[in-house]
Structure formats: structure tokens, C-alpha cells
Protein backbone atom coordinates (compact mmCIF):
# COMPACT_ATOMS: atom_id res chain seq x y z
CA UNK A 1 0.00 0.00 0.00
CA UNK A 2 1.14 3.90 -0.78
CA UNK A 3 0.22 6.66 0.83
CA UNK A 4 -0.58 9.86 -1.29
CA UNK A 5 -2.78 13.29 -1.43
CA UNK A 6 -5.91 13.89 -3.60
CA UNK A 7 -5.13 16.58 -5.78
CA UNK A 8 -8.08 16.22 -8.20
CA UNK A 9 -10.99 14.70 -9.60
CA UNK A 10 -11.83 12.78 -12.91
CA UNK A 11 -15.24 13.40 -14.49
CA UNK A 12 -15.99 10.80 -16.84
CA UNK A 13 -19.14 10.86 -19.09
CA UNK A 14 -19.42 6.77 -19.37
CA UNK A 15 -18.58 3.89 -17.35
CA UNK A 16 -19.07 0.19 -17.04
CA UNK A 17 -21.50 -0.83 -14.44
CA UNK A 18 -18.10 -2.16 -11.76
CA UNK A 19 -17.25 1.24 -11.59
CA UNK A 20 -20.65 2.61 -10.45
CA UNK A 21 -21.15 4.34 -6.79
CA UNK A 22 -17.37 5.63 -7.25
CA UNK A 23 -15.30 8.22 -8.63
CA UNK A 24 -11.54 8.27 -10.10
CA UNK A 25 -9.14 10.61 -8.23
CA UNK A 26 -5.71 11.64 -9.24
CA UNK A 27 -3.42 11.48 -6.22
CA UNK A 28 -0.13 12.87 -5.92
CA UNK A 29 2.24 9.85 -4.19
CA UNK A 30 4.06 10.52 -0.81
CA UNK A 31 7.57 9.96 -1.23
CA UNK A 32 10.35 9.78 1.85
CA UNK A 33 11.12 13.58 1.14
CA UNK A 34 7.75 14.03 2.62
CA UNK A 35 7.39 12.09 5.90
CA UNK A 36 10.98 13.78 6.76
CA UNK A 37 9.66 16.92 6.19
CA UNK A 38 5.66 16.44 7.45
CA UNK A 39 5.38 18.89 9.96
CA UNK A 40 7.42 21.62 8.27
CA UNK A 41 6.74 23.75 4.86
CA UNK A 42 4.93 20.66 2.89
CA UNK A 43 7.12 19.76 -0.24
CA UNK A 44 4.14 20.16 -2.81
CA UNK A 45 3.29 17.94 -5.42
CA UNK A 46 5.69 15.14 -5.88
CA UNK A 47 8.15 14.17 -9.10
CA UNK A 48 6.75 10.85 -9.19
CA UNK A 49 3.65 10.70 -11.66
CA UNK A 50 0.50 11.19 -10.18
CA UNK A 51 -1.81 8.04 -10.26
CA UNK A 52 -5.68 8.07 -11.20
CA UNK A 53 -7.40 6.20 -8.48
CA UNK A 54 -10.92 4.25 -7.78
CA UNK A 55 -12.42 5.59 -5.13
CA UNK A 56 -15.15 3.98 -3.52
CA UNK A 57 -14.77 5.14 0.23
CA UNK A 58 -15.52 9.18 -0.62
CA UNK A 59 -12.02 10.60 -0.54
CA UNK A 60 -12.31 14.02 -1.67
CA UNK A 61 -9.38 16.67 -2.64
CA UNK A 62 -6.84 17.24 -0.16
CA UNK A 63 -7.54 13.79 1.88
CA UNK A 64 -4.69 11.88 2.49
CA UNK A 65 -5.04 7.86 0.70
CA UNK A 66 -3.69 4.77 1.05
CA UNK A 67 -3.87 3.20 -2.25
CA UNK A 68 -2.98 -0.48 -3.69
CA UNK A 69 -1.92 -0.90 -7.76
CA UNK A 70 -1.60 -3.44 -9.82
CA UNK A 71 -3.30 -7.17 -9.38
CA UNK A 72 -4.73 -6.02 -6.08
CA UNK A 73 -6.18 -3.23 -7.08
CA UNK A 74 -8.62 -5.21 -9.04
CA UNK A 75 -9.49 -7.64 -6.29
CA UNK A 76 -12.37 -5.61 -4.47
CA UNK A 77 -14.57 -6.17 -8.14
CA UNK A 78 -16.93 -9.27 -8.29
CA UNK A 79 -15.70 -9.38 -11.77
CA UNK A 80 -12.86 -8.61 -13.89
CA UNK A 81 -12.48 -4.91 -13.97
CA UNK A 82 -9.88 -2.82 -15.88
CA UNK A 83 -8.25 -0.64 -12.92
CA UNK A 84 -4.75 0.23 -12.22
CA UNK A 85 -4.58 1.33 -8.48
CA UNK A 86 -7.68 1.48 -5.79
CA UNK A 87 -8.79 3.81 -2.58
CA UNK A 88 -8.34 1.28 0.44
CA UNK A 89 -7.68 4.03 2.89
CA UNK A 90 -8.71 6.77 4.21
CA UNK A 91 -5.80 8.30 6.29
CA UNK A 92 -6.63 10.54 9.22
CA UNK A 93 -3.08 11.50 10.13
CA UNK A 94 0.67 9.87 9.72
CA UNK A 95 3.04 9.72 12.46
CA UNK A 96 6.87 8.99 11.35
CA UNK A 97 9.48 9.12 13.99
CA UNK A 98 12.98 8.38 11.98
CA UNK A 99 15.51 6.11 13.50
CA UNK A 100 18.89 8.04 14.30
């Protein structure tokens, strides 16, 4: 599972019927820059690329995500759906202490 930060929404005009009661969200990954620097000046969007995301838990922009891609992300479907990465998390707040 990754961690990330909603930065958007995707409107689509048609679905199939797996993907109904949900929205896609385009996340911007956490990387280890950003649980070093958490509770200073936040380091913005990250250089990774920013994954589009099924959400069916009602993350909204600015929510922080845990996410799962690939096989896994597909296993929440009763059938074979084409997704890339899936909302599994809704994340309150992180707490990283780094060892010394």
C-alpha cells in the first residue's frame, strides 16, 4: 500500500456498471522527502507521476489515501475490472518518527 494526497478529480461521461457508486481521483504519491519533512513547509506535489485512483470510500481533494496498484487493485470487483490502483484508505493522520 502507498500513501498519497488527492489533488483532483476525474469526471468521466461513461462507465461500465463495476465502476458505479465511485469516482476516479488523481493522487499525488508521498515519497520519503515528505514524511521527513511532514510537519514543516509541505514539499508540494511530488516528481513521481501522479496516479488516477478508484475511489469507492468518498475521498475528496486534499484527503490523504492509502492506495494499492496493480493485481490487487482489481481484487475488491466481483468481476474482472480494468483498474490500475484502488482507494483502500482513508488516512486521518501519519506519524513517522525516523531512526537516528
Amino acid at each position: 500500500m502507498r500513501l498519497g494526497q488527492v489533488i483532483g478529480r476525474v469526471t468521466l461521461s461513461r462507465t461500465i456498471p463495476q465502476y458505479e457508486g465511485g469516482r476516479f481521483l488523481i493522487v499525488t504519491p508521498f515519497t520519503r522527502d515528505h514524511y521527513q519533512h511532514r510537519h514543516e513547509v509541505p514539499p508540494g506535489l511530488s516528481k513521481d507521476p501522479s496516479p488516477v485512483v478508484y475511489d469507492s470510500l468518498g475521498g475528496g481533494v486534499g484527503d490523504t489515501i492509502g492506495y494499492v496498484e496493480g493485481r490487487e487493485a482489481a481484487m475488491p470487483f466481483d468481476e474482472p475490472t480494468p483498474v490500475d490502483a484502488t482507494c483502500v484508505a482513508l488516512i486521518d493522520d501519519v506519524f513517522y518518527s525516523p531512526m537516528t
